[in-house]
C-alpha atoms as a PDB file:
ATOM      1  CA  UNK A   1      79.715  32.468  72.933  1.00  0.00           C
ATOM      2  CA  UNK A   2      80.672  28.901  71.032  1.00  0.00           C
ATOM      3  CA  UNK A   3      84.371  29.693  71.778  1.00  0.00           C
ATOM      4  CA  UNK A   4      83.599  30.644  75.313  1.00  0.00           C
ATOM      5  CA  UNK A   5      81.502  27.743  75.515  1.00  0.00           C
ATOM      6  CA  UNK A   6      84.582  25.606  74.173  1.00  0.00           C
ATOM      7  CA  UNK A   7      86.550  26.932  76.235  1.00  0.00           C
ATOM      8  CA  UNK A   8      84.790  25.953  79.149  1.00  0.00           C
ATOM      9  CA  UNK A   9      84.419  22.143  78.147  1.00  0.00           C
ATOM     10  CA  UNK A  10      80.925  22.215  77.344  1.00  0.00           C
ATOM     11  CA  UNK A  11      80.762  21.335  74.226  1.00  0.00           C
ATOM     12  CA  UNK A  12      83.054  18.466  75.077  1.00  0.00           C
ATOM     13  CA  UNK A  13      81.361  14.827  74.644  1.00  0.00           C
ATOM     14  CA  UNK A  14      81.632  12.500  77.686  1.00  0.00           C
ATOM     15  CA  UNK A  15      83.499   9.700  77.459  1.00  0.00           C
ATOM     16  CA  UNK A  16      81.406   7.000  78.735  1.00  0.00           C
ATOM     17  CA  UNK A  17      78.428   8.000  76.223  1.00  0.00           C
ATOM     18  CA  UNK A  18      79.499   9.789  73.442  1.00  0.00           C
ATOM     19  CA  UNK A  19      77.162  13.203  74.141  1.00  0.00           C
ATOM     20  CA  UNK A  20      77.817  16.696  74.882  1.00  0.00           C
ATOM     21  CA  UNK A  21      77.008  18.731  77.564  1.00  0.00           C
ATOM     22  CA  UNK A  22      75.730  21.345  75.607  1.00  0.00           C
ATOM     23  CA  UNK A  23      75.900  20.744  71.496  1.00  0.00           C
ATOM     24  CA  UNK A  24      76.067  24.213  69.486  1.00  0.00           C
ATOM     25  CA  UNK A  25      71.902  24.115  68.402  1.00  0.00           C
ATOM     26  CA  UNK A  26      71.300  24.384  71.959  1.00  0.00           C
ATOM     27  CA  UNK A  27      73.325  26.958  72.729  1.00  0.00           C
ATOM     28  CA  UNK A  28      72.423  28.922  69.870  1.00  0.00           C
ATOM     29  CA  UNK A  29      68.512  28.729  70.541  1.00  0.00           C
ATOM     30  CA  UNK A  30      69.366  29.858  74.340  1.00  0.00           C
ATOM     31  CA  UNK A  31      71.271  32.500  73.286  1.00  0.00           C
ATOM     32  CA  UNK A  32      68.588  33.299  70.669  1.00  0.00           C
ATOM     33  CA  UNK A  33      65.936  33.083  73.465  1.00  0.00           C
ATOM     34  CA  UNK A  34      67.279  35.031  76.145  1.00  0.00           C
ATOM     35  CA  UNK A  35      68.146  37.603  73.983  1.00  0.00           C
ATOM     36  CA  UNK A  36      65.016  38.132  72.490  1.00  0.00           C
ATOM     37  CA  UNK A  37      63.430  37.521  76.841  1.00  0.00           C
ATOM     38  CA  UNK A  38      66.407  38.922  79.201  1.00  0.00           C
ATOM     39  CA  UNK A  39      64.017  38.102  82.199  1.00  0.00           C
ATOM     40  CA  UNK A  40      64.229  34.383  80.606  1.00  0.00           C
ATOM     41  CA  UNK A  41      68.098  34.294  82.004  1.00  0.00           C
ATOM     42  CA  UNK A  42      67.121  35.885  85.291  1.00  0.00           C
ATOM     43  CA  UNK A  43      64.375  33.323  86.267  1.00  0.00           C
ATOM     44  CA  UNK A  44      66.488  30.730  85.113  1.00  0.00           C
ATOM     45  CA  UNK A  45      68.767  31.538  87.624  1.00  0.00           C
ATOM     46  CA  UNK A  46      66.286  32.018  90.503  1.00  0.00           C
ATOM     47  CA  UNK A  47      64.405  29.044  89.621  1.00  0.00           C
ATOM     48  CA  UNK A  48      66.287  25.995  87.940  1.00  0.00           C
ATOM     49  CA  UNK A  49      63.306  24.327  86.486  1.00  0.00           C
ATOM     50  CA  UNK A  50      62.609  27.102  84.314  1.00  0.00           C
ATOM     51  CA  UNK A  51      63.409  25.748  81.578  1.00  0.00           C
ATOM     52  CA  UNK A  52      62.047  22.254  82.177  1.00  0.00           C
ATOM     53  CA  UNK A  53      58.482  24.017  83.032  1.00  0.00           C
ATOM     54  CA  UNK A  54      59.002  26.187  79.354  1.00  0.00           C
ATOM     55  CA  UNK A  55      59.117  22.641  78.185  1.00  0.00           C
ATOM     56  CA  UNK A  56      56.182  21.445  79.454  1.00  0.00           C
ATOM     57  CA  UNK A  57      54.090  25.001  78.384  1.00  0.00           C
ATOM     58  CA  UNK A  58      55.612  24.723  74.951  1.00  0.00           C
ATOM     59  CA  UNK A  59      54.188  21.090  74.567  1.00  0.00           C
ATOM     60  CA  UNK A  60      50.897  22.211  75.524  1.00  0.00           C
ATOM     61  CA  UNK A  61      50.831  25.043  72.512  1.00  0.00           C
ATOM     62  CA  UNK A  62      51.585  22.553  69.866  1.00  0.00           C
ATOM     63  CA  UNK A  63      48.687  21.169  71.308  1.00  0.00           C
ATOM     64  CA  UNK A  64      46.407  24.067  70.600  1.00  0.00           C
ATOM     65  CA  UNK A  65      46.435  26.009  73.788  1.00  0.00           C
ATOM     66  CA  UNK A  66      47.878  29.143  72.782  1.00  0.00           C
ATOM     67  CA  UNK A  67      46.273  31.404  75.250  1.00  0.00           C
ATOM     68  CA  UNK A  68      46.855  29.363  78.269  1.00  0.00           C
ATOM     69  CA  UNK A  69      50.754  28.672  77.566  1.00  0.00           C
ATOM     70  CA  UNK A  70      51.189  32.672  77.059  1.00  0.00           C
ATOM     71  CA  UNK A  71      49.567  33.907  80.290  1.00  0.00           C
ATOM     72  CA  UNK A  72      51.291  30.981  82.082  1.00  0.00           C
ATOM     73  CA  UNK A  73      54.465  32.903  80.479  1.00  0.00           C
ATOM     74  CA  UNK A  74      53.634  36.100  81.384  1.00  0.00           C
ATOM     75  CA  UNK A  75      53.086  34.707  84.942  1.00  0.00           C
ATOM     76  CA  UNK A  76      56.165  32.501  85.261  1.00  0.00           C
ATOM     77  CA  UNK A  77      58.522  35.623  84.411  1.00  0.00           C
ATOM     78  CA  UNK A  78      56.460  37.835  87.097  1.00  0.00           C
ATOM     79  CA  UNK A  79      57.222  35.387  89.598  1.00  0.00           C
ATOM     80  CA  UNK A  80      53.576  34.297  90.341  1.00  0.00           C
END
């Protein structure tokens, strides 16, 4: 995947700020996720601020709402 990755110019760093696309951490935790979640990849697809609502669920369980962020999970990858 890193050489595809490469390949592709993502891992390239832009030339008017000095940061990649994609650096190799972050495409080795999204591999590492949507292996683990293959629906992950899918809903990403259909709905491009997956990731950015994960984000915002994932802040709420460091702060202590465990429960909530996994049945708001369970309902983002049903599609409800």
């Amino acid at each position: 995947m890193l050489y595809i990755a490469s390949s592709q110019g993502l891992l390239d760093k832009d030339l008017k700020t000095g940061i990649a696309e994609v650096t190799p951490e972050q495409l080795g935790k999204f591999i590492a996720l949507v292996s683990a979640y293959p629906d992950m990849l899918a809903e990403s697809v259909a709905d491009p601020s997956f990731f950015q609502k994960l984000e915002f669920y994932l802040t709420w369980e460091r702060q202590g709402c465990r429960k909530t962020l996994l049945m708001l999970i369970r309902t983002m990858l049903r599609g409800g």
